[in-house]
PDB file of N, CA and C in Angstrom:
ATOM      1  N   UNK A   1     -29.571   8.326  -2.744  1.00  0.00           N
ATOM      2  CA  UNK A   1     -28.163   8.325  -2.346  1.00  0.00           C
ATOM      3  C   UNK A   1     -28.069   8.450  -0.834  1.00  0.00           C
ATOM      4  N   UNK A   2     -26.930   7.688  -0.507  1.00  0.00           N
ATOM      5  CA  UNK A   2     -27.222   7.731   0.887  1.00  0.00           C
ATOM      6  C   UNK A   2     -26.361   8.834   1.775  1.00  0.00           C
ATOM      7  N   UNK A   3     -26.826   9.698   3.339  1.00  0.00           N
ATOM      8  CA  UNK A   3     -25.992  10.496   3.248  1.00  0.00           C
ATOM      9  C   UNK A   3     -24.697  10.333   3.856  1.00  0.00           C
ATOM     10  N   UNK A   4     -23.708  11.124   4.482  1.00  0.00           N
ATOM     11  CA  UNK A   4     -22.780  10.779   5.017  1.00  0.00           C
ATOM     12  C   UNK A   4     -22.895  10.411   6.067  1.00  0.00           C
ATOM     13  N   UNK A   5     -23.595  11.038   6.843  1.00  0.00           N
ATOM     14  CA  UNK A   5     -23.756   9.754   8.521  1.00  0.00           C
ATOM     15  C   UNK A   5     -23.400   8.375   8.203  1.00  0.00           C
ATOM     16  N   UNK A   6     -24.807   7.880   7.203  1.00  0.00           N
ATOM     17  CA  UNK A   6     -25.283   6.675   6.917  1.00  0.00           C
ATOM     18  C   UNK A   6     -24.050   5.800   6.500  1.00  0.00           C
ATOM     19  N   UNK A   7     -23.384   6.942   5.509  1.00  0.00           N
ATOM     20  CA  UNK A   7     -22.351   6.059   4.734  1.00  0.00           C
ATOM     21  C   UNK A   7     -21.528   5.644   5.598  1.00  0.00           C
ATOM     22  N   UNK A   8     -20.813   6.277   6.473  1.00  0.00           N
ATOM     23  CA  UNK A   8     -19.960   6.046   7.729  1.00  0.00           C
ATOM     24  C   UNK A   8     -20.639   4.730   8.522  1.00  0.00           C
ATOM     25  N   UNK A   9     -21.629   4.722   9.265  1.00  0.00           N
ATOM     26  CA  UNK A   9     -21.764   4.287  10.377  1.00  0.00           C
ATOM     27  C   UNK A   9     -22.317   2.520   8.914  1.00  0.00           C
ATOM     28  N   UNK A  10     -22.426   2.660   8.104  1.00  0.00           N
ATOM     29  CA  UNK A  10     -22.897   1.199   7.236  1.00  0.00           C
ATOM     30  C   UNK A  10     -21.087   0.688   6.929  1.00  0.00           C
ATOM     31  N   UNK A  11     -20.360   1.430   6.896  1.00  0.00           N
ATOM     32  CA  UNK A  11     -19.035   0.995   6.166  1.00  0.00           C
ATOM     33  C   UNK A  11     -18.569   0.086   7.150  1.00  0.00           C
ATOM     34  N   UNK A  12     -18.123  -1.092   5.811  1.00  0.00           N
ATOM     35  CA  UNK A  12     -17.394  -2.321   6.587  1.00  0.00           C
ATOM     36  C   UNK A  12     -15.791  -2.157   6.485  1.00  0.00           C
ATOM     37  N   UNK A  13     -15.720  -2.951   7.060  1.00  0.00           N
ATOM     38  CA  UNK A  13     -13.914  -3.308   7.146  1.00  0.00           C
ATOM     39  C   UNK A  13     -13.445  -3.102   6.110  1.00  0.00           C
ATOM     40  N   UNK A  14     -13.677  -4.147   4.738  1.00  0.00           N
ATOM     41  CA  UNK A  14     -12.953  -4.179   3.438  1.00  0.00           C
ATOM     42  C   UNK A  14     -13.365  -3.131   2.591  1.00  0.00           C
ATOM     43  N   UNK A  15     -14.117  -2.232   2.505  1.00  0.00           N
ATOM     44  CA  UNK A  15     -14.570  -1.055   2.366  1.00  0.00           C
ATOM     45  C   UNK A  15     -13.631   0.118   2.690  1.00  0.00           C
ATOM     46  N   UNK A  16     -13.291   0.666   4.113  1.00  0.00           N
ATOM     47  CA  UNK A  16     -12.571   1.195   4.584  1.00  0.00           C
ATOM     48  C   UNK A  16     -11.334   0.946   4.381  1.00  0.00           C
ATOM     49  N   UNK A  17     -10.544  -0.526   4.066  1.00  0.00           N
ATOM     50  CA  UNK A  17      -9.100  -0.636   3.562  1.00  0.00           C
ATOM     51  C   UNK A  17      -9.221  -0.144   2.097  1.00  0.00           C
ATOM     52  N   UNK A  18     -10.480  -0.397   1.616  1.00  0.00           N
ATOM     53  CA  UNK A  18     -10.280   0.119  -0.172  1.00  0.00           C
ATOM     54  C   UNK A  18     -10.122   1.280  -0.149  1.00  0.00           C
ATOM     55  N   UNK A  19     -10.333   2.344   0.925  1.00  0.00           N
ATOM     56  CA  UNK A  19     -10.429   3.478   0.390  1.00  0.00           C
ATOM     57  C   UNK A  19      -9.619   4.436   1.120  1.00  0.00           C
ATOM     58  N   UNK A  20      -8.772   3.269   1.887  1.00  0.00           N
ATOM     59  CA  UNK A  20      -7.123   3.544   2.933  1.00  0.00           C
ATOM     60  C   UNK A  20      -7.927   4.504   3.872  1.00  0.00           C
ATOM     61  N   UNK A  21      -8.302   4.623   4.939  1.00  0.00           N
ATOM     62  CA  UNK A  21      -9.040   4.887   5.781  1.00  0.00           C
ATOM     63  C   UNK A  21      -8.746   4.033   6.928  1.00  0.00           C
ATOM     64  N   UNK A  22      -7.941   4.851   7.736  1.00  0.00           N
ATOM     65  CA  UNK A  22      -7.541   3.963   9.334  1.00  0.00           C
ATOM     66  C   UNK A  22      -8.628   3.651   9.931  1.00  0.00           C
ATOM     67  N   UNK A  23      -8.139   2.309  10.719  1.00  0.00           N
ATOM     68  CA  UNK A  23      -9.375   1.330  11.412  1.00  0.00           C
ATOM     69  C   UNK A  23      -9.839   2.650  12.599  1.00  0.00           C
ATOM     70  N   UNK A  24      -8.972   3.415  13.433  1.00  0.00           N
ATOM     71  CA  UNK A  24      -9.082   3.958  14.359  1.00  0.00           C
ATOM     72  C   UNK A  24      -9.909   5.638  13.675  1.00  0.00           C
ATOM     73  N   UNK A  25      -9.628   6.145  12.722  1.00  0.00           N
ATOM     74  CA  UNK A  25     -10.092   6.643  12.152  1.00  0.00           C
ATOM     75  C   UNK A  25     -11.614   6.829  12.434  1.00  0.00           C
ATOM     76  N   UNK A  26     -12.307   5.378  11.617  1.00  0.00           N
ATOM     77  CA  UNK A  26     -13.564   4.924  11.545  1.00  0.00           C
ATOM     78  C   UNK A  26     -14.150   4.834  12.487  1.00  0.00           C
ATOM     79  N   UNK A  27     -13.493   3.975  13.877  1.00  0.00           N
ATOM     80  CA  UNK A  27     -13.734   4.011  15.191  1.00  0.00           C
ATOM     81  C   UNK A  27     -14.788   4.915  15.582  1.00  0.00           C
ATOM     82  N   UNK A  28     -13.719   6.346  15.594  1.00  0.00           N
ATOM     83  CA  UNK A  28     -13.865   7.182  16.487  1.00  0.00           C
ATOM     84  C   UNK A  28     -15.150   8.161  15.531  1.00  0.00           C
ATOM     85  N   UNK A  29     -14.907   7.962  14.535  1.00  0.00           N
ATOM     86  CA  UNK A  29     -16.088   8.917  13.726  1.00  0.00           C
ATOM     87  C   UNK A  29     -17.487   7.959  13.813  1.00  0.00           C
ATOM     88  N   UNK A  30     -17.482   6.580  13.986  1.00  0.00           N
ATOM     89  CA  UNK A  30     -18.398   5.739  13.908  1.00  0.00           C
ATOM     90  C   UNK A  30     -19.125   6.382  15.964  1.00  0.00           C
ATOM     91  N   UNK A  31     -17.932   6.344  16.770  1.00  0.00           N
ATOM     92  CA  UNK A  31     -18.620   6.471  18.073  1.00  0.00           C
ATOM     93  C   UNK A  31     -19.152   7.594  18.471  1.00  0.00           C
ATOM     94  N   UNK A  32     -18.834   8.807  17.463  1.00  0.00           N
ATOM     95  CA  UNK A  32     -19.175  10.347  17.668  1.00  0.00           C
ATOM     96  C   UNK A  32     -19.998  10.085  16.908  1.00  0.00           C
ATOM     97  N   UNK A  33     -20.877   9.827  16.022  1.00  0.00           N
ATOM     98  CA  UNK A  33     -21.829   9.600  15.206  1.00  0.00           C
ATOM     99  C   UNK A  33     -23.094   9.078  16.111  1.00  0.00           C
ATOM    100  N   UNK A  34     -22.832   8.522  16.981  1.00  0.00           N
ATOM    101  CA  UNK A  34     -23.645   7.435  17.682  1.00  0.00           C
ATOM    102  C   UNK A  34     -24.353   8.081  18.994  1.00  0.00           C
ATOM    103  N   UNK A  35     -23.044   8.472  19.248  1.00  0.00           N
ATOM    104  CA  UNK A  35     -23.390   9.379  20.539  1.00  0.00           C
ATOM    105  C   UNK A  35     -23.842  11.227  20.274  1.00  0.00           C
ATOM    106  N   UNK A  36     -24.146  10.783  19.056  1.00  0.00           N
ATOM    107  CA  UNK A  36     -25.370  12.210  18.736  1.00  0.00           C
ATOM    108  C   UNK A  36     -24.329  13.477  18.162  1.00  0.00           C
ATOM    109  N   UNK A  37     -22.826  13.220  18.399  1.00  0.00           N
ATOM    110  CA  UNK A  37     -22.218  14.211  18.385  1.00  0.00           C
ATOM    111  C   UNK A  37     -21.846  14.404  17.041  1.00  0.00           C
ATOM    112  N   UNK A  38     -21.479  15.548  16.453  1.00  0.00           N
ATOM    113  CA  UNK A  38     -20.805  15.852  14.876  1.00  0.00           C
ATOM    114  C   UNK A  38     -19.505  15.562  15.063  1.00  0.00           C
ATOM    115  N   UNK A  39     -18.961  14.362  13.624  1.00  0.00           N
ATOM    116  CA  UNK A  39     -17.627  13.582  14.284  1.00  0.00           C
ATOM    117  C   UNK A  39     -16.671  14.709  13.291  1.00  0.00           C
ATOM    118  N   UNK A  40     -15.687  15.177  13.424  1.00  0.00           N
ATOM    119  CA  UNK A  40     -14.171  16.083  12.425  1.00  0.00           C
ATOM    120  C   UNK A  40     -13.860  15.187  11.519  1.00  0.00           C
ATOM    121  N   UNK A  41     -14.260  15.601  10.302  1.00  0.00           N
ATOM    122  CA  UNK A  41     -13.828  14.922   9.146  1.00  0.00           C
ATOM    123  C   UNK A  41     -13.358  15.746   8.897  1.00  0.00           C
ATOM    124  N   UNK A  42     -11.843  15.469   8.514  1.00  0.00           N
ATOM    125  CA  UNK A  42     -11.402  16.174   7.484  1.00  0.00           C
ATOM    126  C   UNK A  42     -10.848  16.051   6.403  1.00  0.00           C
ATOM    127  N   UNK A  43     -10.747  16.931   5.564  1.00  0.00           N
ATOM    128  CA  UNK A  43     -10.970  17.187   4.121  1.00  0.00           C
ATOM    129  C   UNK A  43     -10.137  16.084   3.701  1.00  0.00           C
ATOM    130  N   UNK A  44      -9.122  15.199   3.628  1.00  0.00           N
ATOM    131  CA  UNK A  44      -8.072  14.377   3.207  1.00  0.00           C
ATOM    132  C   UNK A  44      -9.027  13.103   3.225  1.00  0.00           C
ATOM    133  N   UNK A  45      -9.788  13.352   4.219  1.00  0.00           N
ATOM    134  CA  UNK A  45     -10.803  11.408   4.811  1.00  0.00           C
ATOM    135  C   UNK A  45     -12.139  11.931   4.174  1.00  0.00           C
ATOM    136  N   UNK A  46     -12.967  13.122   4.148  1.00  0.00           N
ATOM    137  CA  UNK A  46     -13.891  13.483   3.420  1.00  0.00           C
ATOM    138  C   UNK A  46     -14.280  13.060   1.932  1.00  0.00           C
ATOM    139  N   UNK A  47     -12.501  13.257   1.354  1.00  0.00           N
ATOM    140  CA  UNK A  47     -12.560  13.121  -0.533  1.00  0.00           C
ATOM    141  C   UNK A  47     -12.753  11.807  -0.611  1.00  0.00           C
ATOM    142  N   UNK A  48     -12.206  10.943   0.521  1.00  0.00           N
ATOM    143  CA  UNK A  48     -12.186   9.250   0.171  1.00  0.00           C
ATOM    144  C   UNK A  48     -13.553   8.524   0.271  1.00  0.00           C
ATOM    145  N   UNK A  49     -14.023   9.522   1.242  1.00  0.00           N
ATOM    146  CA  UNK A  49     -15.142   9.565   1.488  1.00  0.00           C
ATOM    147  C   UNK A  49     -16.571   9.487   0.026  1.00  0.00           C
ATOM    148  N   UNK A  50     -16.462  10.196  -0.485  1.00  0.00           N
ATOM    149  CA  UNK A  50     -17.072  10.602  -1.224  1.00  0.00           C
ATOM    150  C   UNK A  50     -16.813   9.887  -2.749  1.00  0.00           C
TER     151      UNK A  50
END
């Protein structure tokens, strides 16, 4: 199973509309991910997450 970093930074476009998840949202958790940093998920984007 893959973990949540992974799942984030692999998620596509039509992915993220399935699971109503703002483009800017993704953005910004995709660029804090990248740049080494721990991105604020929270619990509302976490469950969709999952």
């Amino acid at each position: 199973m893959f973990c949540m970093k992974e799942k984030v930074l692999n998620m596509t476009p039509n992915e993220r509309k399935k699971l109503g998840i703002n483009k800017s949202t993704l953005w910004y958790m995709k660029k804090n991910l990248s740049e080494g940093k721990t991105p604020k998920i929270y619990e509302k984007i976490l469950l969709k997450i999952q």
